[in-house]
C-alpha atoms as a PDB file:
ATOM      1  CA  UNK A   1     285.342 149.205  55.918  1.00  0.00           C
ATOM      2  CA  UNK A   2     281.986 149.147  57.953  1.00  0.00           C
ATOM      3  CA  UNK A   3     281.357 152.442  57.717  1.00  0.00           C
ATOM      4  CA  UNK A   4     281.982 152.844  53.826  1.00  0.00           C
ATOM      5  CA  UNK A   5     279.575 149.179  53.379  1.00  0.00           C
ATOM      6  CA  UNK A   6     277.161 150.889  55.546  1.00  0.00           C
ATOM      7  CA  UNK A   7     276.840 154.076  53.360  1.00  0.00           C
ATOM      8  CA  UNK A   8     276.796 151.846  50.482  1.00  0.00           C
ATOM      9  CA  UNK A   9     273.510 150.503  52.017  1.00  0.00           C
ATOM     10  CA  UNK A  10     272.039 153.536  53.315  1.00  0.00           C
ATOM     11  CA  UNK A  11     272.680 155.659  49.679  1.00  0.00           C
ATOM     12  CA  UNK A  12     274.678 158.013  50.983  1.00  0.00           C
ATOM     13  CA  UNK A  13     277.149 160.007  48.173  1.00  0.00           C
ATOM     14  CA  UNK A  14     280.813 159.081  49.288  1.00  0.00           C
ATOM     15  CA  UNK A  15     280.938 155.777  49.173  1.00  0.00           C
ATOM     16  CA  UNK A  16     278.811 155.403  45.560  1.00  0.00           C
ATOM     17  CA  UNK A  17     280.772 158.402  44.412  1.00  0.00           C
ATOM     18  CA  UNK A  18     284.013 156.387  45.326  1.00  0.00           C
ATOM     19  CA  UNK A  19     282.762 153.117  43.748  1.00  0.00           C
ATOM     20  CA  UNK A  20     281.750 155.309  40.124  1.00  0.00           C
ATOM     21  CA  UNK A  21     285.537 157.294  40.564  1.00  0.00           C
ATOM     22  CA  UNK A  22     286.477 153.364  40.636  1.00  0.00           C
ATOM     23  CA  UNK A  23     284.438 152.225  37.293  1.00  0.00           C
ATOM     24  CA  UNK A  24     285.869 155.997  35.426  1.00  0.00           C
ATOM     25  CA  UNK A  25     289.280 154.650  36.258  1.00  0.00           C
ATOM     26  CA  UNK A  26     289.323 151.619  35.202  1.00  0.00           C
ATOM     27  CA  UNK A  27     287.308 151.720  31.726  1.00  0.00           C
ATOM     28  CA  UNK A  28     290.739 154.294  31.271  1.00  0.00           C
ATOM     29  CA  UNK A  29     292.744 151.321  32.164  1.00  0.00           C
ATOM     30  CA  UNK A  30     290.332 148.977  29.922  1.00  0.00           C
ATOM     31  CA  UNK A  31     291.012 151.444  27.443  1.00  0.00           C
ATOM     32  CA  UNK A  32     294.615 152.365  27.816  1.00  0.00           C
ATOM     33  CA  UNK A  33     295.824 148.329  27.872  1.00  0.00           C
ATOM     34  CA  UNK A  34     297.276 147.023  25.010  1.00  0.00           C
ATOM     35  CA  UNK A  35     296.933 143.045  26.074  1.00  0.00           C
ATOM     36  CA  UNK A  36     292.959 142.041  26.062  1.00  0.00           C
ATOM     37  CA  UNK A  37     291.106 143.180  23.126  1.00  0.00           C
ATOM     38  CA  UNK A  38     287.542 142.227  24.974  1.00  0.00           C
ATOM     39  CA  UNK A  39     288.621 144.603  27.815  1.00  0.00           C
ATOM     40  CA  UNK A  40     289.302 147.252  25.178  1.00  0.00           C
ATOM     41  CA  UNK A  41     285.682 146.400  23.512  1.00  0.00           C
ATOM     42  CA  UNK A  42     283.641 147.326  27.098  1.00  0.00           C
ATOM     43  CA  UNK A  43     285.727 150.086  28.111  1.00  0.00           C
ATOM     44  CA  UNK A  44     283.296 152.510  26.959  1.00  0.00           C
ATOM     45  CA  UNK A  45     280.755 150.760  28.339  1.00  0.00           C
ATOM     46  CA  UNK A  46     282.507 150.981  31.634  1.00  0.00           C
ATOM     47  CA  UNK A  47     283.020 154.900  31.820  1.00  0.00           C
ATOM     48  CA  UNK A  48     279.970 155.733  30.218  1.00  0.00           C
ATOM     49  CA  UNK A  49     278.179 153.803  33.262  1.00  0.00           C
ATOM     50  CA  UNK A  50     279.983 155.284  36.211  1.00  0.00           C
ATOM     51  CA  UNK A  51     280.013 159.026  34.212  1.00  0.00           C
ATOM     52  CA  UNK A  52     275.875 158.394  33.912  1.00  0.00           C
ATOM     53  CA  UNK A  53     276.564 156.580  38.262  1.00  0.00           C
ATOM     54  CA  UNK A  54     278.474 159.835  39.115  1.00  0.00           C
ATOM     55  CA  UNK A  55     275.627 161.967  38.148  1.00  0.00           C
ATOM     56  CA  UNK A  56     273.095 160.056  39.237  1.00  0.00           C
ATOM     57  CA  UNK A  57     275.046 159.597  42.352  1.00  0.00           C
ATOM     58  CA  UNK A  58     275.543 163.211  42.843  1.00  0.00           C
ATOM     59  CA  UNK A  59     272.445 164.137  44.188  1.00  0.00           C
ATOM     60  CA  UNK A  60     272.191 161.506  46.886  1.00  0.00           C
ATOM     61  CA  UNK A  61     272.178 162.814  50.321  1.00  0.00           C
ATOM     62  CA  UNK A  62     275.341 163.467  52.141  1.00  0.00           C
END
């Protein structure tokens, strides 16, 4: 846990890559749900941002 909160702070792409796989998965739950119709209204919001954090994220150093 250390080591992953310490590549969080240092920019380093496995952690952040992790944490955007994370937001991908669950605007696809937000999506997918049929219960809360305010967590089906952002879940586009959701991917789109960790789609646009992967590839931003993507070119940080390993």
């Amino acid at each position: 846990m250390r080591a992953f909160l310490t590549g969080l702070l240092r920019l380093r792409r496995g952690p952040w890559e992790m944490v955007a796989s994370v937001l991908i998965g669950l605007g696809v739950f937000m999506l997918m749900q049929p219960f809360a119709l305010v967590a089906f209204s952002y879940s586009f919001i959701v991917m789109l941002a960790g789609t646009v954090m992967f590839i931003i994220v993507s070119h940080f150093p390993e």
